[in-house]
N, C-alpha and C. Protein backbone atom coordinates (compact mmCIF):
# COMPACT_ATOMS: atom_id res chain seq x y z
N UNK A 1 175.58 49.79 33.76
CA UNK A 1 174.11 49.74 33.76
C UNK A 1 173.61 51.00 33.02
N UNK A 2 172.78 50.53 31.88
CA UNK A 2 172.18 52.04 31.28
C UNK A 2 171.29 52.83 32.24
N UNK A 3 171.06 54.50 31.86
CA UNK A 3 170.22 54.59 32.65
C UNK A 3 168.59 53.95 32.63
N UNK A 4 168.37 53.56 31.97
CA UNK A 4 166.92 52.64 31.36
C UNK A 4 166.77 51.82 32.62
N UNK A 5 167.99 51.01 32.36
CA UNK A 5 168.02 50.01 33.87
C UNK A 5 167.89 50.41 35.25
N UNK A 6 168.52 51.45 35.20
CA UNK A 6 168.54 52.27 36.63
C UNK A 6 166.98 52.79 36.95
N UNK A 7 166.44 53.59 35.47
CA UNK A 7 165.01 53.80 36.34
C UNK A 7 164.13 52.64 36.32
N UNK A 8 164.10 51.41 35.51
CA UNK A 8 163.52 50.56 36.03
C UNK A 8 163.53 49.48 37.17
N UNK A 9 165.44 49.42 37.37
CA UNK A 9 165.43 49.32 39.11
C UNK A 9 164.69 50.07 40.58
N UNK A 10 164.54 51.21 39.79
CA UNK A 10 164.08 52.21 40.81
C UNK A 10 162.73 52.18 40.88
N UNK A 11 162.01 52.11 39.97
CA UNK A 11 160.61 52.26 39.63
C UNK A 11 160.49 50.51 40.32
N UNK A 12 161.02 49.35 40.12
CA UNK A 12 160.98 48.01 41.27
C UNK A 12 160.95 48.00 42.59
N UNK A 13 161.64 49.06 43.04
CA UNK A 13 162.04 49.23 44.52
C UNK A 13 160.76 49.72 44.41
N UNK A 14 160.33 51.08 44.31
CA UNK A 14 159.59 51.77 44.67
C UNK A 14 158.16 50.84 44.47
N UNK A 15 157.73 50.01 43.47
CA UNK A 15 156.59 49.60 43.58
C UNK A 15 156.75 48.35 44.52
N UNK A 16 157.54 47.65 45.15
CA UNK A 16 158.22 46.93 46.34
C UNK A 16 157.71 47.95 47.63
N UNK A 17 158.41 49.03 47.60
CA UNK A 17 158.24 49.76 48.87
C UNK A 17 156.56 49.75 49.37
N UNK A 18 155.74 50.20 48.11
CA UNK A 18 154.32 50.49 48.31
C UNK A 18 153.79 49.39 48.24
N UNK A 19 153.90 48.27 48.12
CA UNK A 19 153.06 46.79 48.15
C UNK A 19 153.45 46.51 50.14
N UNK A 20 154.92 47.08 50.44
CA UNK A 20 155.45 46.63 51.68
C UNK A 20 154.28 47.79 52.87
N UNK A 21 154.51 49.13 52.28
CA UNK A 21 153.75 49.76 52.89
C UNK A 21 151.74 49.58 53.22
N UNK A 22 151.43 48.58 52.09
CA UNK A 22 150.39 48.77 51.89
C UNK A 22 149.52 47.51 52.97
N UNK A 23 151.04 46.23 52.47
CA UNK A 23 151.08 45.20 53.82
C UNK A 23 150.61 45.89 55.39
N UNK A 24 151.73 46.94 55.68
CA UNK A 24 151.85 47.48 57.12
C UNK A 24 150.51 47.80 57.58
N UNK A 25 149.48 48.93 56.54
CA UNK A 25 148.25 49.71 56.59
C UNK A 25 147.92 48.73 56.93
N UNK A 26 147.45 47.41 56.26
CA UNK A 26 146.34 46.17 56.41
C UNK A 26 146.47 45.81 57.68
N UNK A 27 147.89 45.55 57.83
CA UNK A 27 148.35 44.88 59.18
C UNK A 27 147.49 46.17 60.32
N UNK A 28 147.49 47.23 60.57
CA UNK A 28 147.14 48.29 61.52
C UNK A 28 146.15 48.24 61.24
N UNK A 29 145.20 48.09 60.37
CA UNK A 29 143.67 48.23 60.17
C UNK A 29 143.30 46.97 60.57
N UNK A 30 143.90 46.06 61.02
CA UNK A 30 143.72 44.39 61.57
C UNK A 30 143.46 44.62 62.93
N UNK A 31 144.70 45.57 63.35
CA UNK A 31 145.01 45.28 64.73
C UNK A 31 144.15 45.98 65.14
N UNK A 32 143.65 47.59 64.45
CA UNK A 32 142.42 48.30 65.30
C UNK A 32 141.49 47.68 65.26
N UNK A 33 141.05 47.22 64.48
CA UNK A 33 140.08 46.18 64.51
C UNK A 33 139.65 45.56 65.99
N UNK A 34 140.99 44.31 65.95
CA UNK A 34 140.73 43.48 66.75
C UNK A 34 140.60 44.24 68.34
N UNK A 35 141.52 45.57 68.51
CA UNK A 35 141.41 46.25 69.60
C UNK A 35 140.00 46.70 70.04
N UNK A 36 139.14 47.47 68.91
CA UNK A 36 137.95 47.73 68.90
C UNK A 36 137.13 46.72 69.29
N UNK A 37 136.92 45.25 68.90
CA UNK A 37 136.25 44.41 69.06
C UNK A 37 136.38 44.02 70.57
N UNK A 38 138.06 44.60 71.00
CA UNK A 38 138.20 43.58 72.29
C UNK A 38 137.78 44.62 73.33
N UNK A 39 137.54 46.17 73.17
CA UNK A 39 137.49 47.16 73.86
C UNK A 39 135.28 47.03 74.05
N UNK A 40 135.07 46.44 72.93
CA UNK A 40 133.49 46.29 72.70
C UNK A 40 133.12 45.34 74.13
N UNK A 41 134.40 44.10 74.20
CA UNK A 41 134.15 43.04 74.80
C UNK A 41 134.28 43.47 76.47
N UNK A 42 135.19 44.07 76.69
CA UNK A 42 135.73 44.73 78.12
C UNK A 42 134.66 45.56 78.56
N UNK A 43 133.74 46.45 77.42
CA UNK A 43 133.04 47.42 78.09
C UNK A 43 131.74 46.53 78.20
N UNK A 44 131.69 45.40 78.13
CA UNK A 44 130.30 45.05 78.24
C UNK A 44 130.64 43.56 79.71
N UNK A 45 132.03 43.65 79.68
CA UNK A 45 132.23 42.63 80.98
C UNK A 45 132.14 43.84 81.86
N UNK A 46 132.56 45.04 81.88
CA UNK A 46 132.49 46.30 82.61
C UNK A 46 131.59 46.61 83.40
N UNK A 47 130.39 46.24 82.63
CA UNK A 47 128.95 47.05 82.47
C UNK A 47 128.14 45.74 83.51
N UNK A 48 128.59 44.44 83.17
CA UNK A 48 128.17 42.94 83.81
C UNK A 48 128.56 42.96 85.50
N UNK A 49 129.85 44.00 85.49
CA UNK A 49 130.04 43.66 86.78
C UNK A 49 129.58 44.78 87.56
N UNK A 50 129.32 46.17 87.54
CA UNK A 50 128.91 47.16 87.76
C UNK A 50 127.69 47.01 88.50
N UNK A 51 126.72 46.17 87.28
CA UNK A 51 125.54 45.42 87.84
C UNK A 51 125.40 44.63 88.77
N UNK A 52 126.55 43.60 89.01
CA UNK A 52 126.40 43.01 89.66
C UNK A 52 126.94 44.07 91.25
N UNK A 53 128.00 44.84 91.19
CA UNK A 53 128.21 45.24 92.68
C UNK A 53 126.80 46.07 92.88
N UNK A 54 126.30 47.12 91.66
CA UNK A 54 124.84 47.61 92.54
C UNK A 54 124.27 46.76 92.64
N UNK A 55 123.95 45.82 92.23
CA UNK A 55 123.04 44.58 93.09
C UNK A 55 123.27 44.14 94.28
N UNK A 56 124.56 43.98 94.77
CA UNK A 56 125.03 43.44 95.49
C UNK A 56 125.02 44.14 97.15
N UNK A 57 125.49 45.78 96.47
CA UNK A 57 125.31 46.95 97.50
C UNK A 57 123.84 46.89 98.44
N UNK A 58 122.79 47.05 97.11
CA UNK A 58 121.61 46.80 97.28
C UNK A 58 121.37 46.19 97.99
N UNK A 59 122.14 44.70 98.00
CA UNK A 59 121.31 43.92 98.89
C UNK A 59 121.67 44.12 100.36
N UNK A 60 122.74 44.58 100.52
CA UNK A 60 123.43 44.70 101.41
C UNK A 60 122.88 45.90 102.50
N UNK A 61 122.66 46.86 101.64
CA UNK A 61 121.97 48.12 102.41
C UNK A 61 120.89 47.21 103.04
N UNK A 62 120.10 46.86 102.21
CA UNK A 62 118.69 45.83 102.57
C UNK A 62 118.84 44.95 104.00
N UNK A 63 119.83 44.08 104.21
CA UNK A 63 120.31 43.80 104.99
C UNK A 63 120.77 44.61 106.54
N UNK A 64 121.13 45.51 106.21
CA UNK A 64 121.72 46.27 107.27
C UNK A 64 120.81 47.09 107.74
């Protein structure tokens, strides 16, 4: 194999490696994503039920 071949094997890998790496980034910028969206979703079922036990306390003191 000349060396010609060799750095254009190498220079293949390497632009392989960074298309593979660039996959991974997308893939992690997906997943924060979807984490963020689902952490948006939790803090607002959070916030739904919170309400509901001081309501609930409330009524309860009221009661007693």
């Amino acid at each position: 194999m000349s060396k010609l071949q060799e750095v254009e094997k190498e220079i293949e890998r390497l632009r392989d490696l960074v298309a593979e790496k660039k996959k991974q980034k997308r893939r992690i910028a997906d997943a924060l994503s979807l984490l963020e969206s689902n952490k948006e979703d939790l803090l607002g079922e959070l916030d739904d039920l919170l309400s509901n036990l001081t309501y609930y306390y409330q009524k309860h003191k009221e009661l007693s």
